[in-house]
C-alpha atoms as a PDB file:
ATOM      1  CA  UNK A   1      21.733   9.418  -2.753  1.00  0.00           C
ATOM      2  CA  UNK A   2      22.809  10.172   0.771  1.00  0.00           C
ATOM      3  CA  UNK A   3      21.466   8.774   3.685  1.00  0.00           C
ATOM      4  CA  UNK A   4      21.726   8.477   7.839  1.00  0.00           C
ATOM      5  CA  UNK A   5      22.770   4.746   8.848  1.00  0.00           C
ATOM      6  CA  UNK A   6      22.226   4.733  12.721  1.00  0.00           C
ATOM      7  CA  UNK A   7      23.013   1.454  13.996  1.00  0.00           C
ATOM      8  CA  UNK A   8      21.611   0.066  17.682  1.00  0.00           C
ATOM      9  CA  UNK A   9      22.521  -2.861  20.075  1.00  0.00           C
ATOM     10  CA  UNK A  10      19.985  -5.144  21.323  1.00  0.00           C
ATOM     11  CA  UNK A  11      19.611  -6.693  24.370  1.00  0.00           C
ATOM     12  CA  UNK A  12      19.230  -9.551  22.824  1.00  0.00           C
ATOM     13  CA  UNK A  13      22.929  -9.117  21.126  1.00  0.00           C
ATOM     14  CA  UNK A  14      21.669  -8.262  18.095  1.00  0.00           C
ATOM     15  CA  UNK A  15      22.155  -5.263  16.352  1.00  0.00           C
ATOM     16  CA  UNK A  16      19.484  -3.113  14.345  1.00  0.00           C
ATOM     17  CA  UNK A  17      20.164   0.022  11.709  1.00  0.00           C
ATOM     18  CA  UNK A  18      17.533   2.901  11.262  1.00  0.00           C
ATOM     19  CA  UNK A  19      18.179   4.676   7.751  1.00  0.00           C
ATOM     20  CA  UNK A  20      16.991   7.927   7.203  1.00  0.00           C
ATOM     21  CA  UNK A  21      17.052   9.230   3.379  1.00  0.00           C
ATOM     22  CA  UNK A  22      18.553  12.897   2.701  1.00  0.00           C
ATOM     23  CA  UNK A  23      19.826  13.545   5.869  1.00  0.00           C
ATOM     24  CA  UNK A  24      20.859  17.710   6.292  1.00  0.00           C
ATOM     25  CA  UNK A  25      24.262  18.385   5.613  1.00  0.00           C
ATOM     26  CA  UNK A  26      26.418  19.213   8.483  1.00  0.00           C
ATOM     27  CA  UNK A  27      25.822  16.805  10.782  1.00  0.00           C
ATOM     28  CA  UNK A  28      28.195  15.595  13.341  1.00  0.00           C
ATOM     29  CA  UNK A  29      29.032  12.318  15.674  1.00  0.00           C
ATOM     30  CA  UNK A  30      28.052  13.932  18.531  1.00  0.00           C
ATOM     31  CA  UNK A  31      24.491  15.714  17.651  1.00  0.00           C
ATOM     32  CA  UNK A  32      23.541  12.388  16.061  1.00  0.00           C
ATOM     33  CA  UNK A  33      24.643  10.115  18.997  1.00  0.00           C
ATOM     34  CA  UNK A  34      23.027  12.489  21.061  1.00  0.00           C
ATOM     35  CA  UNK A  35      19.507  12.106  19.448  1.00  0.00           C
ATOM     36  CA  UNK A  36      20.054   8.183  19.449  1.00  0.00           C
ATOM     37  CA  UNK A  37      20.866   8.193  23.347  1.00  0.00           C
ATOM     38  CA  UNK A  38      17.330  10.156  23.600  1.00  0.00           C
ATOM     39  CA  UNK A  39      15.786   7.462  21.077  1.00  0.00           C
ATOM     40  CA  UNK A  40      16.861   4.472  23.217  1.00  0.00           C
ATOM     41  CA  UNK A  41      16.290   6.451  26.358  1.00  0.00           C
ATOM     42  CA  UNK A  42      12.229   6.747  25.135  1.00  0.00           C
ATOM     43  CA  UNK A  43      11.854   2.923  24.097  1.00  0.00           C
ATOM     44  CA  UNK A  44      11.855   4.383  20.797  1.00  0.00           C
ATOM     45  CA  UNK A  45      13.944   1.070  19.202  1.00  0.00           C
ATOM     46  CA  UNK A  46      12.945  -2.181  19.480  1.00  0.00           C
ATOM     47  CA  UNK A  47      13.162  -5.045  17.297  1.00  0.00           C
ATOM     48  CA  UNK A  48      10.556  -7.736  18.245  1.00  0.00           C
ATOM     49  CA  UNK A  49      10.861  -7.753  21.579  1.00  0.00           C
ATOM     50  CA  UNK A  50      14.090  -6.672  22.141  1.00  0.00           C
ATOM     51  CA  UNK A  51      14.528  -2.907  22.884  1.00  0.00           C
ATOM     52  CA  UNK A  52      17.910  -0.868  22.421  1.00  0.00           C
ATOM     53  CA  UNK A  53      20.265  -0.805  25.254  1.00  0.00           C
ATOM     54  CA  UNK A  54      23.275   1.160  22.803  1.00  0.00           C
ATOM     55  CA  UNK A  55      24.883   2.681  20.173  1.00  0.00           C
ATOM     56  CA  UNK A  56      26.914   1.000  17.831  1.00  0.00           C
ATOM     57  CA  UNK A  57      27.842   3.308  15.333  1.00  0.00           C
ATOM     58  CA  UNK A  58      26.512   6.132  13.229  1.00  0.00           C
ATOM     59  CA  UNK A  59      27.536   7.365   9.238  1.00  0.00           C
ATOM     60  CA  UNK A  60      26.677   8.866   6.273  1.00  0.00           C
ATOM     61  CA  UNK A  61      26.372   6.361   3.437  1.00  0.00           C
ATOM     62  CA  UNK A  62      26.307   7.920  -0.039  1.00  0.00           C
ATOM     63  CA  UNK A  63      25.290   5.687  -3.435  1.00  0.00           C
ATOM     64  CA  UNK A  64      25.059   6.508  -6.573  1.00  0.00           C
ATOM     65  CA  UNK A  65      22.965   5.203  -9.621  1.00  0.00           C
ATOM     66  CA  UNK A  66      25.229   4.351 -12.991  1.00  0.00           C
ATOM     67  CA  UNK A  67      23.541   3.253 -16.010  1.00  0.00           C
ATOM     68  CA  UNK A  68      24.224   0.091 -17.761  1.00  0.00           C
ATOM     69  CA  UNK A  69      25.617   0.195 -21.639  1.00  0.00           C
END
């Protein structure tokens, strides 16, 4: 299973991560970044009371299910 890990600053100096599942192939750094810049510029991220002030990194995490014996 793929998934979207979009990780935010705090201005509290904490940091918060926003998964999104099945994310469309093709992405890139910049298009995401770009979307999260618009996310913290709405007040779209907050964490208590805390509100994003940056971006701290973005990826593509993949996992996989294996079956036990």
């Amino acid at each position: 299973m793929k998934s979207l890990k979009m990780v935010f600053t705090l201005e509290a100096g904490a940091n918060v991560t926003y998964t999104l599942q099945d994310p469309k192939s093709g992405l890139t750094q910049d298009a995401v970044r770009a979307v999260m810049q618009q996310m913290i510029d709405k007040k779209a991220v907050v964490s208590g009371e805390s509100f994003a002030n940056g971006i701290k990194d973005a990826y593509v995490y993949e996992s996989e299910r294996q079956e036990l014996d």
